[in-house]
C-alpha atoms as a PDB file:
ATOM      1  CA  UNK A   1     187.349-131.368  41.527  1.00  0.00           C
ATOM      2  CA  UNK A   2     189.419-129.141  42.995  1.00  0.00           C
ATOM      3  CA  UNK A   3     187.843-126.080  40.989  1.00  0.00           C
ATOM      4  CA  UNK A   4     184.527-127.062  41.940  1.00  0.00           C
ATOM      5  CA  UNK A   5     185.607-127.188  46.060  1.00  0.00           C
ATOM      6  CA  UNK A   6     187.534-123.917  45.176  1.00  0.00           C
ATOM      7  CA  UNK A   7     184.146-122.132  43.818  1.00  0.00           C
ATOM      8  CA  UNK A   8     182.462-124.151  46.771  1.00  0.00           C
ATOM      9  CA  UNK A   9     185.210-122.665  49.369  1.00  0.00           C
ATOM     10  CA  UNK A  10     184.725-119.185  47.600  1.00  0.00           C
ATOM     11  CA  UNK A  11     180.910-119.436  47.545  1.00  0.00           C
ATOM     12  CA  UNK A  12     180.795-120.558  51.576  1.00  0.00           C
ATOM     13  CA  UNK A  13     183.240-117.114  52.368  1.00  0.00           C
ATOM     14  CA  UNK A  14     180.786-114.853  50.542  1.00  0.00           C
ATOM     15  CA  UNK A  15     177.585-116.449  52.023  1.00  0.00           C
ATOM     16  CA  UNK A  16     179.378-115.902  55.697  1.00  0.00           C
ATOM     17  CA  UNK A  17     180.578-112.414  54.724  1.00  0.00           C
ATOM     18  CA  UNK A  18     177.182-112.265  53.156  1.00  0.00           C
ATOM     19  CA  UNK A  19     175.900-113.152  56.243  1.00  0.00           C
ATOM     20  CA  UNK A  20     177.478-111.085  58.726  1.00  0.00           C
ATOM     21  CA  UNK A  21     176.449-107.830  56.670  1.00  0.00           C
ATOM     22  CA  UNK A  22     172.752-108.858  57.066  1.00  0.00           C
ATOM     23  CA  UNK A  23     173.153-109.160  60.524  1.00  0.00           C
ATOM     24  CA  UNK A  24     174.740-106.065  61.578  1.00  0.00           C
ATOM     25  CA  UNK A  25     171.758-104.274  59.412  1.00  0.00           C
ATOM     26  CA  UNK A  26     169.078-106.261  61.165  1.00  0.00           C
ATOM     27  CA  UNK A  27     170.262-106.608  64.717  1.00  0.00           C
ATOM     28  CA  UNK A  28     169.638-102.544  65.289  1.00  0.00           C
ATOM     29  CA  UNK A  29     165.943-103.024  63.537  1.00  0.00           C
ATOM     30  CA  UNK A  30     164.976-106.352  65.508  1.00  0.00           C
ATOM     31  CA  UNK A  31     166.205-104.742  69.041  1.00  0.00           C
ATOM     32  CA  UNK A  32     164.679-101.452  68.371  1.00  0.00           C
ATOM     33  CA  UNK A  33     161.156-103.474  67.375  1.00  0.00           C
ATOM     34  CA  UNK A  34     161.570-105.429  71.103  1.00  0.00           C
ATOM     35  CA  UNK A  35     163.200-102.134  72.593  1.00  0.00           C
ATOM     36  CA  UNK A  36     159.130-100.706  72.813  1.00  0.00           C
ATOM     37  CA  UNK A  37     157.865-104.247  74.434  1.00  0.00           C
ATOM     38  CA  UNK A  38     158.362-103.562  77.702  1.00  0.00           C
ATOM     39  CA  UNK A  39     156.147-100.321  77.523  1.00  0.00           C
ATOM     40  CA  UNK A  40     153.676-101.449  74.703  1.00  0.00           C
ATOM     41  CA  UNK A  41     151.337-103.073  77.685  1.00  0.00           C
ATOM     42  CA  UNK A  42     147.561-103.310  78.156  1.00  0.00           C
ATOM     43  CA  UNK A  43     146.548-102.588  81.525  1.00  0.00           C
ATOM     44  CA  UNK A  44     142.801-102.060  82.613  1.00  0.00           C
ATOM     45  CA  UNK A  45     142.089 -98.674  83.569  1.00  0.00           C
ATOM     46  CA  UNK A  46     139.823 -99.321  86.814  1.00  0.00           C
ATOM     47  CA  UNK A  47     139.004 -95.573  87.361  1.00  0.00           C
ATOM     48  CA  UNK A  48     137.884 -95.401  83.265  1.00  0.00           C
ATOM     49  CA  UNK A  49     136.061 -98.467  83.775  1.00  0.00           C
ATOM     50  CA  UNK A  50     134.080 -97.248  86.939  1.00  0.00           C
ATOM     51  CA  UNK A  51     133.131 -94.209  84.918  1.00  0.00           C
ATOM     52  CA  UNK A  52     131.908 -96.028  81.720  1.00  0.00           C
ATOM     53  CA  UNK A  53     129.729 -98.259  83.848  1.00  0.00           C
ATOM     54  CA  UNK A  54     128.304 -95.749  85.715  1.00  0.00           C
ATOM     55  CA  UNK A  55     127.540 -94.034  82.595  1.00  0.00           C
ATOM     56  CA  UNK A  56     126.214 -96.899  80.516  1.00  0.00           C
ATOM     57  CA  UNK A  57     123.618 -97.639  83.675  1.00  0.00           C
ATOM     58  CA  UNK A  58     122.972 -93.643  83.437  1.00  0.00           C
ATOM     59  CA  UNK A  59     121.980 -93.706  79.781  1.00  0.00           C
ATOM     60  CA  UNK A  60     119.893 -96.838  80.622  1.00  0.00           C
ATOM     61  CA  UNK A  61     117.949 -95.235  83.315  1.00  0.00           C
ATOM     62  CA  UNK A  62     117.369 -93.034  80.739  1.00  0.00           C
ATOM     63  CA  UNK A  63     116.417 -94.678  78.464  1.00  0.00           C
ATOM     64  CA  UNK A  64     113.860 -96.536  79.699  1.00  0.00           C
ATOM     65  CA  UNK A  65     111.861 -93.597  80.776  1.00  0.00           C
ATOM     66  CA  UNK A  66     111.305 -92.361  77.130  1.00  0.00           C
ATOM     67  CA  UNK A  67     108.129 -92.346  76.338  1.00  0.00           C
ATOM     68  CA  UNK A  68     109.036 -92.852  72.850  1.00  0.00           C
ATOM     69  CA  UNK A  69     112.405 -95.088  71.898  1.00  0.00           C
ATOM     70  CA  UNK A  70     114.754 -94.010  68.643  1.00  0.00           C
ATOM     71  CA  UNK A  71     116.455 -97.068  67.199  1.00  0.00           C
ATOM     72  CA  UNK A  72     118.363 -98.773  68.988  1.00  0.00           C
ATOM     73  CA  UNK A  73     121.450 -97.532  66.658  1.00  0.00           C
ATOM     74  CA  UNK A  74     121.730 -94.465  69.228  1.00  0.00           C
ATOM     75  CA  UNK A  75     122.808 -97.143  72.400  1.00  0.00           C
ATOM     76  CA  UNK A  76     125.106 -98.824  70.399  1.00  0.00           C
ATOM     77  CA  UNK A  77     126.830 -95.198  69.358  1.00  0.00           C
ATOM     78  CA  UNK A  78     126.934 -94.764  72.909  1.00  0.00           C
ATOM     79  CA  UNK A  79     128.646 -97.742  73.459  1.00  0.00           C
ATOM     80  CA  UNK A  80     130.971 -97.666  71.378  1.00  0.00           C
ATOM     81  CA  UNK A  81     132.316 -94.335  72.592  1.00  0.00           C
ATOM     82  CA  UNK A  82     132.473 -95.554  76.039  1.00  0.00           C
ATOM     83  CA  UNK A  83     134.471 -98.962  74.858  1.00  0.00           C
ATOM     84  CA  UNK A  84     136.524 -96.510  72.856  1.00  0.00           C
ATOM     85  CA  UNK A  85     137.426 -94.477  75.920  1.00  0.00           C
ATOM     86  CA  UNK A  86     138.173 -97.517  78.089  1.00  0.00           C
ATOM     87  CA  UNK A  87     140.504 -98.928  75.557  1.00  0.00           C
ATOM     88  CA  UNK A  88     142.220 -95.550  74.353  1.00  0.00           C
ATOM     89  CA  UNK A  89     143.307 -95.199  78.218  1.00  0.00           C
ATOM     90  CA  UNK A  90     143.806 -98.905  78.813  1.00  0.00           C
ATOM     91  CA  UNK A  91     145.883 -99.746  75.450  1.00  0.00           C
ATOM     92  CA  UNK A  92     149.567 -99.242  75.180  1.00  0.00           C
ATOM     93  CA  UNK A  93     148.698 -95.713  73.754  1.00  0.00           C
ATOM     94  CA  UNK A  94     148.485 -94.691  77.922  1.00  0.00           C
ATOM     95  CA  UNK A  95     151.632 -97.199  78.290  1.00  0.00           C
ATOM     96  CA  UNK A  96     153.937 -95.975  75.837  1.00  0.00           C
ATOM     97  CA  UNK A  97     152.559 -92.591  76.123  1.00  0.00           C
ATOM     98  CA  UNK A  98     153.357 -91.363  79.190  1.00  0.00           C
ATOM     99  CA  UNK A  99     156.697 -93.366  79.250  1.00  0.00           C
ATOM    100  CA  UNK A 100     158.787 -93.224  75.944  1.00  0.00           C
ATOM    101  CA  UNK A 101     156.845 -91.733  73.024  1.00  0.00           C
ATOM    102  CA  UNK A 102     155.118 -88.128  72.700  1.00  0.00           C
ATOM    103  CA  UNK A 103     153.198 -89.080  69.484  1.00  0.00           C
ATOM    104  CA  UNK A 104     151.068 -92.706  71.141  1.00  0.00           C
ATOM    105  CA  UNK A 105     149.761 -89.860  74.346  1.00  0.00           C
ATOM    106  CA  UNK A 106     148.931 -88.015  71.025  1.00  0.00           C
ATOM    107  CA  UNK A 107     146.994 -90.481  69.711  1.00  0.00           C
ATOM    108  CA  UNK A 108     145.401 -91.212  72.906  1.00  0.00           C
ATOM    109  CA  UNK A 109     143.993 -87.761  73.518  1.00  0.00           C
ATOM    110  CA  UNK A 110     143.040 -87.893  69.904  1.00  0.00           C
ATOM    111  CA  UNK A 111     140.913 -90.927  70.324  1.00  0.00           C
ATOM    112  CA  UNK A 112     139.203 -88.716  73.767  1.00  0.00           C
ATOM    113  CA  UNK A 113     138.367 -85.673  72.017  1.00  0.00           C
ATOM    114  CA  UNK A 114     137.594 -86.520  68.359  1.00  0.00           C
ATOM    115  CA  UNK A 115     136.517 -90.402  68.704  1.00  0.00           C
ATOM    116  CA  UNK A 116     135.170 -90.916  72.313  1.00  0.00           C
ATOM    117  CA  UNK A 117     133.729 -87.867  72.347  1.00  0.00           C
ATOM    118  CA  UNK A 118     131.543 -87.849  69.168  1.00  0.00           C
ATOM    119  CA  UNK A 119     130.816 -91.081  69.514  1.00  0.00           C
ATOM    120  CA  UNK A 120     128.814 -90.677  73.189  1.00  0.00           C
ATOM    121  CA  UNK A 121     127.247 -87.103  71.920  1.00  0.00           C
ATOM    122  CA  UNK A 122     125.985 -89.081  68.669  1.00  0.00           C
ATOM    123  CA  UNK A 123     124.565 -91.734  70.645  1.00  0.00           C
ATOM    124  CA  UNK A 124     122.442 -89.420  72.660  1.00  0.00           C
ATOM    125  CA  UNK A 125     119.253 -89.168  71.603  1.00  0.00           C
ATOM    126  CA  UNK A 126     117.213 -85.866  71.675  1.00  0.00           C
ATOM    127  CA  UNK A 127     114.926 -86.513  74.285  1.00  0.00           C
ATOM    128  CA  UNK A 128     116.805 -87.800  76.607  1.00  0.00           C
ATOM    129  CA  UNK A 129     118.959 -84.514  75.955  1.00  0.00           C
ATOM    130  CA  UNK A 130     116.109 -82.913  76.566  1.00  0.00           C
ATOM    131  CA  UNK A 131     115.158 -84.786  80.254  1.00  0.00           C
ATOM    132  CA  UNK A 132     118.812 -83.975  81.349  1.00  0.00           C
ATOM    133  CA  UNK A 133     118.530 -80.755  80.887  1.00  0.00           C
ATOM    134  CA  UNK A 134     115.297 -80.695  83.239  1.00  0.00           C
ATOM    135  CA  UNK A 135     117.857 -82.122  85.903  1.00  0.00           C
ATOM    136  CA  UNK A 136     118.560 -78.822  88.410  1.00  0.00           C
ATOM    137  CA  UNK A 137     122.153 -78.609  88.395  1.00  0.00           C
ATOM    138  CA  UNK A 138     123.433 -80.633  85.025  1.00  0.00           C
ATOM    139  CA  UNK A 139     120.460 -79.011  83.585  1.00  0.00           C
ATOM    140  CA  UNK A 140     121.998 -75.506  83.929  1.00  0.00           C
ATOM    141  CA  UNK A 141     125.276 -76.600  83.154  1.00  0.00           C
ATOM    142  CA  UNK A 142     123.835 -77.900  79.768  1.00  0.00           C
ATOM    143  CA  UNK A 143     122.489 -74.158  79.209  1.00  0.00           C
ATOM    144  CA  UNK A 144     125.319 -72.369  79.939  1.00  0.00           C
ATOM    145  CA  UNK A 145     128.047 -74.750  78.165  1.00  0.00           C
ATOM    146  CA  UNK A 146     126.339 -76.740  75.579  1.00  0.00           C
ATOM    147  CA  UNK A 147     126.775 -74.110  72.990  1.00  0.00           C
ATOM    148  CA  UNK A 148     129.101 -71.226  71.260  1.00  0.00           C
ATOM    149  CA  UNK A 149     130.540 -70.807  75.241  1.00  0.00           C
ATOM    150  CA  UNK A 150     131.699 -74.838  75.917  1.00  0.00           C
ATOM    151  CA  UNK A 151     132.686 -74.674  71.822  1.00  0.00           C
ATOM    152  CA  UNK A 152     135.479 -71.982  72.445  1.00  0.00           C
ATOM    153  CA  UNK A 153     136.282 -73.601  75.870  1.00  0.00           C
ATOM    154  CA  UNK A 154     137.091 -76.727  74.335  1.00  0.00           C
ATOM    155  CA  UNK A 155     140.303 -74.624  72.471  1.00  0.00           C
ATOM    156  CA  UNK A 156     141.322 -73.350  75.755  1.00  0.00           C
ATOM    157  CA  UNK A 157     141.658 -76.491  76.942  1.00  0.00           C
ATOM    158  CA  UNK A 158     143.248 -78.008  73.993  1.00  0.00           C
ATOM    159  CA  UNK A 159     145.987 -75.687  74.013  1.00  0.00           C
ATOM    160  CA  UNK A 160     146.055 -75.576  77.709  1.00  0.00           C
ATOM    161  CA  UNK A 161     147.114 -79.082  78.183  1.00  0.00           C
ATOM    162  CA  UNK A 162     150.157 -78.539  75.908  1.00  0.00           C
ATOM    163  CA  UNK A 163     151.517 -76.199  77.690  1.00  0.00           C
ATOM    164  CA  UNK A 164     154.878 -77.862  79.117  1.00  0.00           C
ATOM    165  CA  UNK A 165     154.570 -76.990  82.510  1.00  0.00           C
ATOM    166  CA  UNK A 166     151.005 -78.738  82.839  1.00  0.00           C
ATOM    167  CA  UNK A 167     151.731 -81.566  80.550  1.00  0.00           C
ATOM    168  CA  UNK A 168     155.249 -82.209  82.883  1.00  0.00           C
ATOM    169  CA  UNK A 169     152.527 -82.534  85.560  1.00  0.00           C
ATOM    170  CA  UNK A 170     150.040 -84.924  84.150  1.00  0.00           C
ATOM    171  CA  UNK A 171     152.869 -86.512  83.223  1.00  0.00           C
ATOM    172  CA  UNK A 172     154.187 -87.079  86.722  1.00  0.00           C
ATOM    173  CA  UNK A 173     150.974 -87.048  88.943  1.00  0.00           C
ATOM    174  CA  UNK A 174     148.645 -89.298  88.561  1.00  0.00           C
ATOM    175  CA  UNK A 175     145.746 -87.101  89.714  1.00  0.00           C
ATOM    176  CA  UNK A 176     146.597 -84.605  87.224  1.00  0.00           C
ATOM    177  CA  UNK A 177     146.889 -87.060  84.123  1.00  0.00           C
ATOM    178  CA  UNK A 178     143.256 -88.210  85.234  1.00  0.00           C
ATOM    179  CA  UNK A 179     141.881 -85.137  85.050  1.00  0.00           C
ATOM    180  CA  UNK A 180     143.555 -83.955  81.837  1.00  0.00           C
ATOM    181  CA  UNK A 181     142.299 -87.075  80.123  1.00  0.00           C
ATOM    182  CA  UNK A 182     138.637 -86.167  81.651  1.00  0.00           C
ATOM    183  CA  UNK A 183     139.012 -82.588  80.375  1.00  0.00           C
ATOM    184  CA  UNK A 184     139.960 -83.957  77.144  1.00  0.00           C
ATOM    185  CA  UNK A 185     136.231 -86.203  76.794  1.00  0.00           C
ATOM    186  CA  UNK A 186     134.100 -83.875  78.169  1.00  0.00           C
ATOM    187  CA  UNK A 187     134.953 -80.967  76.546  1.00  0.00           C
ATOM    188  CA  UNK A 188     135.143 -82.792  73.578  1.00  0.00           C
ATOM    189  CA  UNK A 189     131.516 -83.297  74.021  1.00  0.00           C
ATOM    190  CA  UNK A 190     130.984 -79.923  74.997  1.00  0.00           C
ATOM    191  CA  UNK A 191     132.377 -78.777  71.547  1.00  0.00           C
ATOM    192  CA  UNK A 192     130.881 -81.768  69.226  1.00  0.00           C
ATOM    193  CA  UNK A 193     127.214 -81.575  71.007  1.00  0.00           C
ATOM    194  CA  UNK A 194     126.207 -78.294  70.000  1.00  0.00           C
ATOM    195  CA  UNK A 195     127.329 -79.454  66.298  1.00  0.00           C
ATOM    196  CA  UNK A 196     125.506 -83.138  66.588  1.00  0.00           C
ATOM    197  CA  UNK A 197     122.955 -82.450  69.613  1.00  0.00           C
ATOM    198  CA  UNK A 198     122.187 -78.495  68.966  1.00  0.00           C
ATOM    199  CA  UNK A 199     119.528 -77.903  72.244  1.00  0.00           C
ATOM    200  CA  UNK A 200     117.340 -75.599  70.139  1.00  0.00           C
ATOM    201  CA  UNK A 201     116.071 -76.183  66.767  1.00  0.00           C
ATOM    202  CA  UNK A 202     118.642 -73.503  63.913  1.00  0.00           C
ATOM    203  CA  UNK A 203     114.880 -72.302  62.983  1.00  0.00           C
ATOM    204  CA  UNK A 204     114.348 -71.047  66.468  1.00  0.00           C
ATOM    205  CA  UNK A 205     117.474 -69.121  66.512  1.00  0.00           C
ATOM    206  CA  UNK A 206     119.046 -68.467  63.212  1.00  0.00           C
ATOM    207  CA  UNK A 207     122.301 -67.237  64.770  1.00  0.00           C
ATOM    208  CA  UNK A 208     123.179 -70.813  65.942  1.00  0.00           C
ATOM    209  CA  UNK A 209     124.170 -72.634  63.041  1.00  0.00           C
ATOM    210  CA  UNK A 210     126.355 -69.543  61.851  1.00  0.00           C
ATOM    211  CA  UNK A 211     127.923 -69.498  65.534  1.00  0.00           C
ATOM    212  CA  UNK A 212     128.622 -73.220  64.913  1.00  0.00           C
ATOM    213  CA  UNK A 213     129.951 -72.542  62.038  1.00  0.00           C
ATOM    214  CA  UNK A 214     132.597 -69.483  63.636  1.00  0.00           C
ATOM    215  CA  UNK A 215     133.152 -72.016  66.282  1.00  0.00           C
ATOM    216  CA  UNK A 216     134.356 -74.753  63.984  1.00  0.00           C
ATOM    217  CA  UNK A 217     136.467 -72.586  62.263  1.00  0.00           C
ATOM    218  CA  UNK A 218     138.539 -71.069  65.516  1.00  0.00           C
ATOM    219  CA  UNK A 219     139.056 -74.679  66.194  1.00  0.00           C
ATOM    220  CA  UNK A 220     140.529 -75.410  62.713  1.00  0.00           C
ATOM    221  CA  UNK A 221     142.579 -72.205  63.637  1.00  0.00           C
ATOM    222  CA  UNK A 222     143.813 -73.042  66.880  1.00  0.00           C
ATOM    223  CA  UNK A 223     144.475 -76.687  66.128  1.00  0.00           C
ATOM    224  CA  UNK A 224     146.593 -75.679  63.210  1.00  0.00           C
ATOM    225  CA  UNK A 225     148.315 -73.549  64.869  1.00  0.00           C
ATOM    226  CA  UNK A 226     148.937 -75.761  67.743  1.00  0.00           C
ATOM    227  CA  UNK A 227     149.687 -78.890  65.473  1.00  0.00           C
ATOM    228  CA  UNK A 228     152.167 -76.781  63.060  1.00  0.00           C
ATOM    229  CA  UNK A 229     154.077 -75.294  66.199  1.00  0.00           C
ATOM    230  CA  UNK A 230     154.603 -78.831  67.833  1.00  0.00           C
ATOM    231  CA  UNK A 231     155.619 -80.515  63.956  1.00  0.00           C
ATOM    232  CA  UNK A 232     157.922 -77.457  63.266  1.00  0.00           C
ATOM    233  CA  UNK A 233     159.530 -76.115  66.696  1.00  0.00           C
ATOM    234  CA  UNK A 234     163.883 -77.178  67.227  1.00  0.00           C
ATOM    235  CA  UNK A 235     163.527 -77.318  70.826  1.00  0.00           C
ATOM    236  CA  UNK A 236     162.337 -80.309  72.862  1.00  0.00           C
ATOM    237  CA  UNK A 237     159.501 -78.870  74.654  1.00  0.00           C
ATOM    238  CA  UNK A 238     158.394 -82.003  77.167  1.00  0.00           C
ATOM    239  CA  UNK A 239     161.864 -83.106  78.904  1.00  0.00           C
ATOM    240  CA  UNK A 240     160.346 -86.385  80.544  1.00  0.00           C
ATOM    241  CA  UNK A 241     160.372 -87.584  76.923  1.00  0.00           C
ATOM    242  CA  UNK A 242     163.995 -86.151  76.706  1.00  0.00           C
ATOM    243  CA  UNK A 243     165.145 -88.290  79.279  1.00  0.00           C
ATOM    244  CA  UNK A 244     162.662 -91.757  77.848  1.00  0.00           C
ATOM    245  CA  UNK A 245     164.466 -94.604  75.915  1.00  0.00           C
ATOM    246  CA  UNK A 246     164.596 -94.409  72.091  1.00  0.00           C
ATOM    247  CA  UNK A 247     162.335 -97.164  70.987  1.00  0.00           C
ATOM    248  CA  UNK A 248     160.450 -98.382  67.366  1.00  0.00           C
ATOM    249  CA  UNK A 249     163.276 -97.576  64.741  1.00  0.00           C
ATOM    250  CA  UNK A 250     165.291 -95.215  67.069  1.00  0.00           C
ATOM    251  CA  UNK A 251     162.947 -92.490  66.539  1.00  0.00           C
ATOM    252  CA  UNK A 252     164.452 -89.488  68.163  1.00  0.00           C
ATOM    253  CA  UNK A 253     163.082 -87.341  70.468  1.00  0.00           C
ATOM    254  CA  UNK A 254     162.844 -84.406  68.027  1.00  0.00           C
ATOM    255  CA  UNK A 255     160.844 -86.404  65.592  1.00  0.00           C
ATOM    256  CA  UNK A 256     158.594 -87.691  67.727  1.00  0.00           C
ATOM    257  CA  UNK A 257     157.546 -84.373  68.724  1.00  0.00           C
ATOM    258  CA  UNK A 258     157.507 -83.562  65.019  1.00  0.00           C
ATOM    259  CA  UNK A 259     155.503 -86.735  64.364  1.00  0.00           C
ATOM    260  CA  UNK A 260     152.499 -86.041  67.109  1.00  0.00           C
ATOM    261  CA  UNK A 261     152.034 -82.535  65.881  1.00  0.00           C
ATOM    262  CA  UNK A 262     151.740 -83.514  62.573  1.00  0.00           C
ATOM    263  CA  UNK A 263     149.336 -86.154  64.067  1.00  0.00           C
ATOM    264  CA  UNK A 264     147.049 -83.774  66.049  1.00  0.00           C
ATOM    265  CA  UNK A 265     147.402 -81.380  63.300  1.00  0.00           C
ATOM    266  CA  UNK A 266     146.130 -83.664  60.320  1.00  0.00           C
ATOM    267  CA  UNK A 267     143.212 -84.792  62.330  1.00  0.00           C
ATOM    268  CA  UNK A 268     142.434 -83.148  64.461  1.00  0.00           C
ATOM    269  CA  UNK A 269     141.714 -80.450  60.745  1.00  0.00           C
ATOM    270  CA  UNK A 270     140.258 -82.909  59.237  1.00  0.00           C
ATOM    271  CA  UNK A 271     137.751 -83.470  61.637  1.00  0.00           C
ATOM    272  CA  UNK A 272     136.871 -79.352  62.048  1.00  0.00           C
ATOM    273  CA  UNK A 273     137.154 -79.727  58.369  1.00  0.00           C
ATOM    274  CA  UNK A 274     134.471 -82.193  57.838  1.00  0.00           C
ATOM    275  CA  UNK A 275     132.338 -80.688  60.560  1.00  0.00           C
ATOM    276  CA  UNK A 276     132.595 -76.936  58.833  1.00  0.00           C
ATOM    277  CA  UNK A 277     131.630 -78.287  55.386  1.00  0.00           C
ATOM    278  CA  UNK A 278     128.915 -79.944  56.925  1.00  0.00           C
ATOM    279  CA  UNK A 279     127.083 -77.070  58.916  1.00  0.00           C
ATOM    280  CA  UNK A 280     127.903 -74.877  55.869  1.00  0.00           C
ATOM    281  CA  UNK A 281     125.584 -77.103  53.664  1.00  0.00           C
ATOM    282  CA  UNK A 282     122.956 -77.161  56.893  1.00  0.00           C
ATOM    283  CA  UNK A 283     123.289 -73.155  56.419  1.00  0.00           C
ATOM    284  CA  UNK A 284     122.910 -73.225  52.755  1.00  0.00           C
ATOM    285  CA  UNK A 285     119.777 -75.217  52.616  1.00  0.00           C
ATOM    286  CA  UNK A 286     118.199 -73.091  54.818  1.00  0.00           C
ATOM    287  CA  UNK A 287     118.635 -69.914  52.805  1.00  0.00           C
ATOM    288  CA  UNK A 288     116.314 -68.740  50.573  1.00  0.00           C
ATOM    289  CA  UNK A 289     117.482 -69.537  46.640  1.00  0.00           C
ATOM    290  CA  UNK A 290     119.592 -67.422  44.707  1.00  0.00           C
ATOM    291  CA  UNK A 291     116.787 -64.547  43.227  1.00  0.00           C
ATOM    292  CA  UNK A 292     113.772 -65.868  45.293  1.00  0.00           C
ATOM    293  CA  UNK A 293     111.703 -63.589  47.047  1.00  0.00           C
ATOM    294  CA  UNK A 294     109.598 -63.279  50.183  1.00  0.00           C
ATOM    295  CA  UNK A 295     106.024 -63.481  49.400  1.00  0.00           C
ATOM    296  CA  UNK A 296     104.564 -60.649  51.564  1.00  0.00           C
ATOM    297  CA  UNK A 297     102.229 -61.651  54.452  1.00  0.00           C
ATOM    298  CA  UNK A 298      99.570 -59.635  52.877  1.00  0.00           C
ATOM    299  CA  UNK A 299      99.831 -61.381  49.815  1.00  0.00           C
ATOM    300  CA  UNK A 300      99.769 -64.909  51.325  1.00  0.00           C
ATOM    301  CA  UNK A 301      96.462 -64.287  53.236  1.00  0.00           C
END
């Protein structure tokens, strides 16, 4: 008996030491899990919401003046990119991203430029393109912008908004962060609607495909370079973050820089990626095959 309350004395002293060791490991992990609840909010963007529905009764204006409808796919593409906008700005990717952590405000213009974006300009449907541009002032914009030009602008931007001195300030204004998150959408669709909503027919200008094509590929460029700077530069670059409580696992400020430019990095070159391969097999189908020749005009009379 009084081995078995020994072991049983013995057995109780390692279960509290036990015990205690568990606890000091998991205390740091459960408070830095809670540590992000107070910024992880949702919180309606009113201003993105006004937009979308001003939009959405745009498009079905629109809409109902085709003569002929597409499927009804195209308003539901539509839809989804403005639901997508709404929520990237309204989720805690805003909250936490303009508060504590570089890598959610990332994500968020992430979901602008490469989800929102496409989404909208894939949801247009030709004709309607087409109307717009018959509009007198969007209309011109459309011809100036919606090509090679609003492509390469869409990199100036990009890199633009990076730029410490004008992220500090979206950061801090309000006004500003608006219109940075604007500029992120709209030149988004200003890079992906020549690739998804080309205004002329490649067959009507042969150069525009292969312009597409250059286009895409100083985007790949630029983001990588951008991305690869952000994942591999020492110094902290954005000091609002400097200042921000550590939250989700402690994550330092360093590596959370690291972590959103490896973010906008791998996407964002995966996405120019995708979209090169793509236009390169639109190219290749519209070259003549490999030892085929032109049938003279003479001949085909």
């Amino acid at each position: 008996m009084r081995r078995s309350g020994r072991r049983a004395v013995q057995r109780s002293g390692w279960w509290r030491s036990g015990s205690a060791v568990l606890g000091a490991v998991a205390a740091p992990t459960a408070l830095a899990a809670t540590s992000g609840a107070p910024y992880a909010v949702w919180r309606l963007d009113v201003g993105a919401l006004g937009w979308a529905l001003a939009a959405a009764t745009a498009y079905a204006v629109l809409w109902a003046g085709l003569s002929k409808r597409p499927g009804w796919h195209l308003p539901a593409l539509f839809g989804a990119g403005l639901v997508a906008t709404v929520v990237a700005l309204s989720s805690p990717l805003d909250s936490m991203g303009e508060t504590v952590l570089l890598t959610m405000h990332m994500l968020e213009h992430m979901a602008l430029a490469l989800v929102g974006s496409i989404l909208l300009v894939a949801g247009i449907p030709r004709a309607m393109l087409e109307r717009v541009r018959r509009l007198p002032v969007i209309g011109a914009l459309l011809d100036r912008f919606w090509n090679f030009t609003g492509m390469l602008l869409f990199n100036v931007v990009m890199v633009a908004w990076h730029v410490p001195a004008l992220y500090e300030a979206a950061l801090r204004n309000e006004a500003v962060h608006d219109v940075e998150h604007l500029s992120f959408l709209l030149f988004g669709m200003l890079f992906w609607g020549p690739i998804l909503r080309p205004l002329e027919p490649d067959r009507a200008r042969p150069g525009n495909l292969v312009r597409r094509i250059v286009a895409v590929m100083v985007a790949l460029g630029v983001n990588t370079a951008l991305g690869s700077y952000l994942f591999f530069v020492q110094n902290v670059l954005y000091p609002t973050y400097l200042a921000a409580p550590r939250v989700w696992g402690l994550i330092d400020v360093r590596t959370d820089q690291s972590i959103a430019g490896g973010t906008l990095w791998s996407m964002g070159d995966m996405a120019y990626i995708v979209a090169g391969l793509v236009l390169a097999v639109q190219w290749l189908q519209g070259q003549p095959e490999p030892g085929a020749l032109e049938v003279p005009a003479a001949d085909r009379a």
